[in-house]
N, C-alpha and C. Protein backbone atom coordinates (compact mmCIF):
# COMPACT_ATOMS: atom_id res chain seq x y z
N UNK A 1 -19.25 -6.57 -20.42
CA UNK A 1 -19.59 -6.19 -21.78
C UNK A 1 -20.97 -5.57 -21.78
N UNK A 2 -20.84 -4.92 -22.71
CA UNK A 2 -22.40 -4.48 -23.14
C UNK A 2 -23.65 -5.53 -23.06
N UNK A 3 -24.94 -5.29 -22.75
CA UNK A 3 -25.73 -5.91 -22.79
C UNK A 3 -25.73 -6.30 -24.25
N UNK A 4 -26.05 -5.61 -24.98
CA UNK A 4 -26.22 -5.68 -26.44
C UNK A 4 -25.12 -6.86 -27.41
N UNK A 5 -24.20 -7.04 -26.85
CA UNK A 5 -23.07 -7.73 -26.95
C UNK A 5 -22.82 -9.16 -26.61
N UNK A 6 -23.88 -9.59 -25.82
CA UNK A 6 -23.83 -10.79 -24.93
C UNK A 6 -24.13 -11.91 -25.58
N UNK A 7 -25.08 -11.95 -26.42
CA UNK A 7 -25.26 -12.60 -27.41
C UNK A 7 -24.13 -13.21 -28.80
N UNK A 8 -23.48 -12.30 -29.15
CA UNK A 8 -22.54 -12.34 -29.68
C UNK A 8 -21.19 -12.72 -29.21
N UNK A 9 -21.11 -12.75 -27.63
CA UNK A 9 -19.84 -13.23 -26.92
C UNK A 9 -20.48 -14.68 -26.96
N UNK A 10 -21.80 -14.80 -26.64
CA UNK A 10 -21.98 -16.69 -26.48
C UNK A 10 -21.87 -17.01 -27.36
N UNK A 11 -22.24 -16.77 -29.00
CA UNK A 11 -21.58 -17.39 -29.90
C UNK A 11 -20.45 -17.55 -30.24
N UNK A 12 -18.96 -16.49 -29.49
CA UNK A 12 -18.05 -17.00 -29.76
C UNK A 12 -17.41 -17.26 -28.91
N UNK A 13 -18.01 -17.72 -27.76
CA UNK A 13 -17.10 -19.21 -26.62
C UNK A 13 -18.34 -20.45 -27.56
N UNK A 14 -19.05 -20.34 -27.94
CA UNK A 14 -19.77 -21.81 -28.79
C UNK A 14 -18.80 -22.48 -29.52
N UNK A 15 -18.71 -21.05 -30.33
CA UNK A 15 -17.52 -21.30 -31.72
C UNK A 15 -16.34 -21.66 -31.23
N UNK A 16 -15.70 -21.24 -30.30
CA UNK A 16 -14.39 -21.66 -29.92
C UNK A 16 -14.07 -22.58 -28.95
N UNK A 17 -15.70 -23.02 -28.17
CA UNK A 17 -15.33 -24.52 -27.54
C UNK A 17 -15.68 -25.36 -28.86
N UNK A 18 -16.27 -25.48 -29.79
CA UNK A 18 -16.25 -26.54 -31.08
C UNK A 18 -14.69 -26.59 -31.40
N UNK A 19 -14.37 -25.40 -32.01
CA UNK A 19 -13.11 -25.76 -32.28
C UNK A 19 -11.94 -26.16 -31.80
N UNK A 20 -12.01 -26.07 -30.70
CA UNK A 20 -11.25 -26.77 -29.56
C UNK A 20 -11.51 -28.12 -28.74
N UNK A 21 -12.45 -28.71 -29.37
CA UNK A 21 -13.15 -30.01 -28.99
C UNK A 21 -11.93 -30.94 -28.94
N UNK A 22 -11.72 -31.74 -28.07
CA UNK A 22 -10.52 -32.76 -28.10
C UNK A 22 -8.97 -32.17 -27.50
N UNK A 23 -8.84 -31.12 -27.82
CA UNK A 23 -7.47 -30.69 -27.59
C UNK A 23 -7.17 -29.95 -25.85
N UNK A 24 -8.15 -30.25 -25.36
CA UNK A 24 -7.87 -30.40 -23.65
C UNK A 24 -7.65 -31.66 -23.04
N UNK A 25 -6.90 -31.63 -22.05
CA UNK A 25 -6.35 -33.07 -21.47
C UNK A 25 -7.66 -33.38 -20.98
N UNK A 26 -8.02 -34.53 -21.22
CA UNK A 26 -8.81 -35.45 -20.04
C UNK A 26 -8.61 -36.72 -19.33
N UNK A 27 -8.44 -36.56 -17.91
CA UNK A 27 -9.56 -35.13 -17.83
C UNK A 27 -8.36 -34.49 -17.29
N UNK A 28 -9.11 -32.99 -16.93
CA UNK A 28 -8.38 -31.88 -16.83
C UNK A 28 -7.24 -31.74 -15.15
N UNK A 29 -6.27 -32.05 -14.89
CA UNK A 29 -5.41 -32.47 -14.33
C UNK A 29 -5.19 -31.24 -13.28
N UNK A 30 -5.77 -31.31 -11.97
CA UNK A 30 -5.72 -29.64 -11.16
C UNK A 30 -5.17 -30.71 -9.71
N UNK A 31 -4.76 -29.49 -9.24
CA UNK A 31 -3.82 -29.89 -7.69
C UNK A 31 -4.72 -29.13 -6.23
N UNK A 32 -5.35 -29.42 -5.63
CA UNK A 32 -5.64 -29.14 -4.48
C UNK A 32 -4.52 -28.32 -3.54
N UNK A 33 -4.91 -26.85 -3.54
CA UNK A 33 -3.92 -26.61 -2.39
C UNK A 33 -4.61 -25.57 -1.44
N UNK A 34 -4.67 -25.92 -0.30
CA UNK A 34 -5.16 -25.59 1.04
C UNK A 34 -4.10 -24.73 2.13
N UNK A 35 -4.28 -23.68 2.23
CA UNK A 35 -3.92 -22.93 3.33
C UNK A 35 -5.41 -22.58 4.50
N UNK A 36 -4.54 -21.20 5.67
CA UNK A 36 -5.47 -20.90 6.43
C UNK A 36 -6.61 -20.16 5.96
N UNK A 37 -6.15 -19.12 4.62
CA UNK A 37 -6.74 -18.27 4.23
C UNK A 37 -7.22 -18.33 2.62
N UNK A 38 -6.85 -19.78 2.24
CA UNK A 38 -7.20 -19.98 1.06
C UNK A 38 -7.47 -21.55 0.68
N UNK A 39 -8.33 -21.79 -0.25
CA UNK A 39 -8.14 -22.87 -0.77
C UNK A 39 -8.27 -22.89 -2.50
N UNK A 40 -7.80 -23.80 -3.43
CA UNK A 40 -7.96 -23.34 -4.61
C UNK A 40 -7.40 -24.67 -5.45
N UNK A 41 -7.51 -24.41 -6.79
CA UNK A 41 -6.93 -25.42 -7.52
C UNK A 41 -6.14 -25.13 -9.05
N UNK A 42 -5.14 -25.75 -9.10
CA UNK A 42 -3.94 -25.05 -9.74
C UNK A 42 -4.02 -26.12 -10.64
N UNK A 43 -3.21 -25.78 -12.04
CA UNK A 43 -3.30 -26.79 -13.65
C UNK A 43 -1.64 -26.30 -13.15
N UNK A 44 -0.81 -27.48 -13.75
CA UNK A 44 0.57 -27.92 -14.51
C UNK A 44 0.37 -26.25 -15.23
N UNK A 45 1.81 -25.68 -15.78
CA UNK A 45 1.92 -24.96 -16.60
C UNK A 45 2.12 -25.16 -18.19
N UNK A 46 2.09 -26.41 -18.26
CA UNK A 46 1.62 -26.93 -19.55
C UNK A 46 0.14 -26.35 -19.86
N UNK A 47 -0.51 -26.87 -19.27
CA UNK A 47 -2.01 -27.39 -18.80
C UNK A 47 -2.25 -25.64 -19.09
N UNK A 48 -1.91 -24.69 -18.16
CA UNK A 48 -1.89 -23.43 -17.88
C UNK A 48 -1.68 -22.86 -19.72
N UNK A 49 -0.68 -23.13 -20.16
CA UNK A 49 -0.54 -22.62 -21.89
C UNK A 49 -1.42 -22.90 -22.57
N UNK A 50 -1.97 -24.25 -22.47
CA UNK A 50 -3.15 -24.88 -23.38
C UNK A 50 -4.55 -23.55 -23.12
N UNK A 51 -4.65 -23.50 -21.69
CA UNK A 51 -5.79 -22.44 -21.29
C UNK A 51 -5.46 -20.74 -21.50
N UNK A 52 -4.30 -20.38 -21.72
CA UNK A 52 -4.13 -19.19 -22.06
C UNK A 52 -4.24 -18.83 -23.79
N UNK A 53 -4.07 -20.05 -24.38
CA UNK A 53 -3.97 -20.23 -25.80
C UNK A 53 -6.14 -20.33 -25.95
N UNK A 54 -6.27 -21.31 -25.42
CA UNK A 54 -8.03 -21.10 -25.15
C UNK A 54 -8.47 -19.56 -25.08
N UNK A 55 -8.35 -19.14 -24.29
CA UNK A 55 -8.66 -17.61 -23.84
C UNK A 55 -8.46 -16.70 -25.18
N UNK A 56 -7.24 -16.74 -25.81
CA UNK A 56 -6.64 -15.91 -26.44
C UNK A 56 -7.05 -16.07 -27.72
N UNK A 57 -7.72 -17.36 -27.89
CA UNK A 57 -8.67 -17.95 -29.15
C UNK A 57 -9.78 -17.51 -28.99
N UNK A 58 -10.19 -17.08 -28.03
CA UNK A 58 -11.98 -16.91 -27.29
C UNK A 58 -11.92 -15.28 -27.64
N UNK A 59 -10.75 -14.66 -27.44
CA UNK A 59 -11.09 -12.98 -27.67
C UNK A 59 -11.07 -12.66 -28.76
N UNK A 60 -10.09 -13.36 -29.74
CA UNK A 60 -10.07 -12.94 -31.12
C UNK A 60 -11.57 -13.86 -31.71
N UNK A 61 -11.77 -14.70 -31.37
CA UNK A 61 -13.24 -14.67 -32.23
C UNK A 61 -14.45 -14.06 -31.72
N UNK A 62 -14.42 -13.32 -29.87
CA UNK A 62 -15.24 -12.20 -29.58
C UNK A 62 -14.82 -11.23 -30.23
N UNK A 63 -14.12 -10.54 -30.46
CA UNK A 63 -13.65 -9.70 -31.55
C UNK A 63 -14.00 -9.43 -32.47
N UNK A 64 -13.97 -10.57 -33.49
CA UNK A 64 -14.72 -10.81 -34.51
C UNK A 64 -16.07 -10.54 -34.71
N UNK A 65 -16.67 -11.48 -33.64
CA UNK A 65 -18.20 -10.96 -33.71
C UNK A 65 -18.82 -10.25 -33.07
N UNK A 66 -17.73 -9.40 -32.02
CA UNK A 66 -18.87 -8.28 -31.85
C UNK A 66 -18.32 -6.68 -32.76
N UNK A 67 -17.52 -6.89 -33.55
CA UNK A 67 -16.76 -5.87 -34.19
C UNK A 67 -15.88 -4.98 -33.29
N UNK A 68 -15.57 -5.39 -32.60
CA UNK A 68 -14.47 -4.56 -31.61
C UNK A 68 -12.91 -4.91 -31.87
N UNK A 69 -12.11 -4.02 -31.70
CA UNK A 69 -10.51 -4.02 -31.93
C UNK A 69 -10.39 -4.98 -30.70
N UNK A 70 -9.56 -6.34 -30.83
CA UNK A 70 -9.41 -7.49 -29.89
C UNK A 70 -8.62 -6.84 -28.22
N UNK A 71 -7.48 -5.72 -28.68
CA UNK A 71 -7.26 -5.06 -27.44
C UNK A 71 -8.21 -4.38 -27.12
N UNK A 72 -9.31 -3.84 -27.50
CA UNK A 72 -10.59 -3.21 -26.24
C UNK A 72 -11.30 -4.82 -25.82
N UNK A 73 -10.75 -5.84 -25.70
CA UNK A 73 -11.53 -6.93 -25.08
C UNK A 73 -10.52 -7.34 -23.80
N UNK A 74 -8.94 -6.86 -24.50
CA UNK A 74 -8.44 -7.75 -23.49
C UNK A 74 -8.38 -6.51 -22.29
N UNK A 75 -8.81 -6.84 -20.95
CA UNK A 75 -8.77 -5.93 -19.85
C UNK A 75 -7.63 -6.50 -18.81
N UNK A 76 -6.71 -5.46 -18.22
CA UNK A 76 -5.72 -5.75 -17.04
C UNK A 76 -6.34 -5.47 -15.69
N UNK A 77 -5.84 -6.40 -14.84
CA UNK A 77 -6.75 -5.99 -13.23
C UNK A 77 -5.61 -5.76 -12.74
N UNK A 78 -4.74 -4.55 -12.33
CA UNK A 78 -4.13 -3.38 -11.84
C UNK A 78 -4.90 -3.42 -9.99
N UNK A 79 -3.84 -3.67 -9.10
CA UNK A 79 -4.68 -3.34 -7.75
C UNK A 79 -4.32 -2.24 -7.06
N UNK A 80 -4.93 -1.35 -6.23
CA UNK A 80 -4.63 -0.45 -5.55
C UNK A 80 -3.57 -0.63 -4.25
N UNK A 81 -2.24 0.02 -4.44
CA UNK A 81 -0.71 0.36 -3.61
C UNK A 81 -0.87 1.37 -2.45
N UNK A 82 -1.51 2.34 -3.02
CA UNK A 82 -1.87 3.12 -2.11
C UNK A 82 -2.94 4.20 -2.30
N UNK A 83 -3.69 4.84 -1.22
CA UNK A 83 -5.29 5.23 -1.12
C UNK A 83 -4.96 6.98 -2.07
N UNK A 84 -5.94 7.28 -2.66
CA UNK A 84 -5.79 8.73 -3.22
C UNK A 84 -7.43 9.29 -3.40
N UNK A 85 -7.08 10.06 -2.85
CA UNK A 85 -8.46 11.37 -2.86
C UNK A 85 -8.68 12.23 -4.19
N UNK A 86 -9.67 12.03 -4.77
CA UNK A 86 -9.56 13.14 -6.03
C UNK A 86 -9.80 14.08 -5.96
N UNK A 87 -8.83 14.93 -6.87
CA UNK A 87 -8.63 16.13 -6.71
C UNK A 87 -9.71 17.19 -7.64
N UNK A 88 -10.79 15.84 -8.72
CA UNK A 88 -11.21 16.56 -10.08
C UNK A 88 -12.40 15.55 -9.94
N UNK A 89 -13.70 16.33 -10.39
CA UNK A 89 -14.73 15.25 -10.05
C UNK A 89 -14.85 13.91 -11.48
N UNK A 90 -13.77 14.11 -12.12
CA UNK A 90 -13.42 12.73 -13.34
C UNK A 90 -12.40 11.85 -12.82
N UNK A 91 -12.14 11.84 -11.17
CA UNK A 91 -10.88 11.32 -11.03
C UNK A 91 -12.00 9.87 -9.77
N UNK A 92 -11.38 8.63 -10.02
CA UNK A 92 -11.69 7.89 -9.07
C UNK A 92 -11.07 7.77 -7.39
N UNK A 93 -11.72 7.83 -6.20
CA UNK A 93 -11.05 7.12 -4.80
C UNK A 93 -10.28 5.57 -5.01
N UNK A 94 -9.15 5.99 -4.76
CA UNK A 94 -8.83 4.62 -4.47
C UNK A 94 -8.65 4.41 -2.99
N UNK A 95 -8.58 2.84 -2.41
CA UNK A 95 -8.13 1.97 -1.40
C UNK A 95 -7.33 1.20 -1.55
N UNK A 96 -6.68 1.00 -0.75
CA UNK A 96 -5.03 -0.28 -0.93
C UNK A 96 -6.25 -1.01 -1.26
N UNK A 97 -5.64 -2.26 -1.95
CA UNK A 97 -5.87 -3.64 -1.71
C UNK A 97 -7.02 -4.09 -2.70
N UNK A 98 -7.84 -2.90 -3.43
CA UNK A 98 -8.87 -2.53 -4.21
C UNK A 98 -8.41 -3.17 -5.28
N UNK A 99 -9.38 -3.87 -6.14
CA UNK A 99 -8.87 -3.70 -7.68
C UNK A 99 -9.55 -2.95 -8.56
N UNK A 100 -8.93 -3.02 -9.53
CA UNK A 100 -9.32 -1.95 -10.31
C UNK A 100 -9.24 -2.36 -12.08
N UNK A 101 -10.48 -2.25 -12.71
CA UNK A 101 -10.35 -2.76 -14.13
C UNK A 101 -10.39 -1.90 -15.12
N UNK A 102 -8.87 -2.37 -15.87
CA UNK A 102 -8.36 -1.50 -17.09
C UNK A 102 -9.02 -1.55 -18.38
N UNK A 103 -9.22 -1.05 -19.62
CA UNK A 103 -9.26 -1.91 -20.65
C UNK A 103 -7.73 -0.94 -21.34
N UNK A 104 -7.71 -1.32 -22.68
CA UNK A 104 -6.42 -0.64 -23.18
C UNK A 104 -7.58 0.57 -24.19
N UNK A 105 -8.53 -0.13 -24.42
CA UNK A 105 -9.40 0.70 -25.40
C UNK A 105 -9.64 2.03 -24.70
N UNK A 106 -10.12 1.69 -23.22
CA UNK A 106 -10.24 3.03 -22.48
C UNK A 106 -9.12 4.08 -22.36
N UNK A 107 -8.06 4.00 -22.53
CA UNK A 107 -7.15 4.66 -22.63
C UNK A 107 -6.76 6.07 -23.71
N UNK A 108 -7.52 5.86 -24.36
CA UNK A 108 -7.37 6.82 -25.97
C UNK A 108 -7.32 8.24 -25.52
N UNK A 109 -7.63 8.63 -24.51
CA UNK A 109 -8.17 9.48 -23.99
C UNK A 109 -7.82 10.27 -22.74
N UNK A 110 -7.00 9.88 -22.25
CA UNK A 110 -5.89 9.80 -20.84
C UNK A 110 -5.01 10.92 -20.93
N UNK A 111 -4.41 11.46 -19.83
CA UNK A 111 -3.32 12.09 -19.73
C UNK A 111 -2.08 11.45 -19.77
N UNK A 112 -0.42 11.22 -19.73
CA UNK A 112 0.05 10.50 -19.40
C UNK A 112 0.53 10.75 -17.99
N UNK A 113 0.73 9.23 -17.59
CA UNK A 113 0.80 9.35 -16.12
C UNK A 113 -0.69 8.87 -15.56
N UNK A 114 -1.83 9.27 -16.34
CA UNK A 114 -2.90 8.29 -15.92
C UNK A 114 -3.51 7.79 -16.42
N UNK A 115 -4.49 6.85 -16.07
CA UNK A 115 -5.52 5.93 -16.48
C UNK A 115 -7.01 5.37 -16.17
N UNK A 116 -7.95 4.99 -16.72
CA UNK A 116 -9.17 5.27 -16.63
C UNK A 116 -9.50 3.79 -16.42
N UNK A 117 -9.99 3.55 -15.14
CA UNK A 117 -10.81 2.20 -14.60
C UNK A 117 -11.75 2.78 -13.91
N UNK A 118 -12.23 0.93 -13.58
CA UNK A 118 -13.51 1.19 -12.26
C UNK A 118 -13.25 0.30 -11.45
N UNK A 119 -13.83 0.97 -10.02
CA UNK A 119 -13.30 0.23 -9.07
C UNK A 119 -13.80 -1.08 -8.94
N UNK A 120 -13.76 -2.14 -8.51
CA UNK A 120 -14.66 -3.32 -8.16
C UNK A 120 -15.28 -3.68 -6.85
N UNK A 121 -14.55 -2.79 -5.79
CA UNK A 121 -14.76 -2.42 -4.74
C UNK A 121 -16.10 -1.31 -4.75
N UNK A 122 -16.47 -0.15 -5.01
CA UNK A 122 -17.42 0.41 -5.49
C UNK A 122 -18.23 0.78 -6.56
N UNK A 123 -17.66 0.05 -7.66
CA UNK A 123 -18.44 -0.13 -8.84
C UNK A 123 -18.06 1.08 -9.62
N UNK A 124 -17.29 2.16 -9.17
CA UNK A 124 -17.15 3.53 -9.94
C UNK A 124 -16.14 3.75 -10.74
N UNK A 125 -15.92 4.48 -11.54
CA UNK A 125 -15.52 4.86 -12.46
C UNK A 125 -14.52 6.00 -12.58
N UNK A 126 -13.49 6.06 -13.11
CA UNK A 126 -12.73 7.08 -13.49
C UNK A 126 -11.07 7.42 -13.55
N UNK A 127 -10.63 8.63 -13.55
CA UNK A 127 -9.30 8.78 -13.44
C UNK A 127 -8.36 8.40 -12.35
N UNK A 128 -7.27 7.84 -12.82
CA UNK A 128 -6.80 7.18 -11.45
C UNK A 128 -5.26 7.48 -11.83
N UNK A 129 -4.10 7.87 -11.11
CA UNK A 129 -2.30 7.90 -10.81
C UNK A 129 -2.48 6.73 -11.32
N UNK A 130 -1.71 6.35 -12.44
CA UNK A 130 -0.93 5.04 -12.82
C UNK A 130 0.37 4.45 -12.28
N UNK A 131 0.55 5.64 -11.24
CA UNK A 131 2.01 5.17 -10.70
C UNK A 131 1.33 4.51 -8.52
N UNK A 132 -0.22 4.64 -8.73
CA UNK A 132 -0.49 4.22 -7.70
C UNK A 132 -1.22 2.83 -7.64
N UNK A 133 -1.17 2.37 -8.54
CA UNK A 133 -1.50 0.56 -8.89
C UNK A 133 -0.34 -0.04 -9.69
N UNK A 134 -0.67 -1.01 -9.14
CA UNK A 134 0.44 -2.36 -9.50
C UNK A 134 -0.25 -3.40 -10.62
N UNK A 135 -0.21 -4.03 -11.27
CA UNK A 135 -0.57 -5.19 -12.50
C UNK A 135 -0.52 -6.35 -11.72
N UNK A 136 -1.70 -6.67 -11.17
CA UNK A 136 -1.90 -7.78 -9.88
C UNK A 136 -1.19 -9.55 -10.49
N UNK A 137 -1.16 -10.29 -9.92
CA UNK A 137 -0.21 -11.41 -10.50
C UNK A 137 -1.54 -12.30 -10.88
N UNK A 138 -1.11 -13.39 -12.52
CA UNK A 138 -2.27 -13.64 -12.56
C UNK A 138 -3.06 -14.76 -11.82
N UNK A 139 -1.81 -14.81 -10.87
CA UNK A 139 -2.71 -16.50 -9.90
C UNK A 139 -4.13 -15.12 -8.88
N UNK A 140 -3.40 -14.05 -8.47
CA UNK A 140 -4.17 -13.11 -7.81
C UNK A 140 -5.38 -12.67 -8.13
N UNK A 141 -5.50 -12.69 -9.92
CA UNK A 141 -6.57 -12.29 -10.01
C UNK A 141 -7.54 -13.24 -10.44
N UNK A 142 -7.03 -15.01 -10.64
CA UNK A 142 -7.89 -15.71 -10.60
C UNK A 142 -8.25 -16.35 -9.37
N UNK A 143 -7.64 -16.54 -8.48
CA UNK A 143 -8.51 -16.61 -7.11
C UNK A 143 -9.41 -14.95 -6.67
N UNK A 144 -9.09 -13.68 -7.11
CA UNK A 144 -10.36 -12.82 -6.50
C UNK A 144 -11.62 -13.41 -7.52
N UNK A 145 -11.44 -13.69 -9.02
CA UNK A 145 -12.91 -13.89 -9.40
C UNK A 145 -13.39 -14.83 -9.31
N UNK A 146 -12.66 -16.19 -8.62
CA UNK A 146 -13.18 -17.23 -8.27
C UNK A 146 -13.91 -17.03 -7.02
């Protein structure tokens, strides 16, 4: 988010952990699971609804207070399928395996057939084949930002 904005997002995870006071299990019920290449911790899909319902309470009252349409908050992490060279200096490099962050707000503006992220892999910006990223799964994209 905007710098300018930050302020206004902490008041509304304040506002929306008050109002949500009590209505999380305690305590919060997670499973240990260990591989070679991972370790991590997983909620019941109960548990999982309660926290998507959290979230989805947290954007509509960021929304609210920072005056933004609630879909320019919610962003998709889309990962890179396969590598592409740009052809236009508004177009981004991709790499397999890259992710890449959407918003829907950024979109207004697009051709169809593409779409406008930045990489997280290089921090950059721009036009990207929508038919060359995938809508990463969401256990995927909470172990990359963990």
């Amino acid at each position: 988010c905007a710098d300018s904005k930050v302020e206004a997002l902490s008041e509304a995870l304040q506002t929306t952990v008050q109002q949500w006071r009590g209505r999380f299990p305690r305590p919060l019920p997670l499973e240990l699971y260990t591989s070679s290449s991972f370790i991590g911790l997983f909620v019941e899909e109960q548990v999982a609804d309660v926290l998507r319902q959290f979230a989805a309470d947290f954007a509509t009252e960021a929304a609210r207070k920072t005056g933004r349409n609630h879909q320019g908050i919610v962003r998709n992490t889309p990962w890179v399928m396969y590598p592409y060279m740009p052809q236009n200096d508004d177009e981004l490099e991709l790499a397999p395996g890259d992710y890449i962050f959407t918003s829907s707000m950024d979109q207004t503006s697009t051709s169809e057939g593409w779409v406008y992220g930045t990489s997280l892999a290089t921090g950059l910006s721009g036009l990207l084949p929508e038919n060359y990223v995938s809508l990463a799964d969401e256990s995927d994209t909470w172990v990359f930002h963990g």
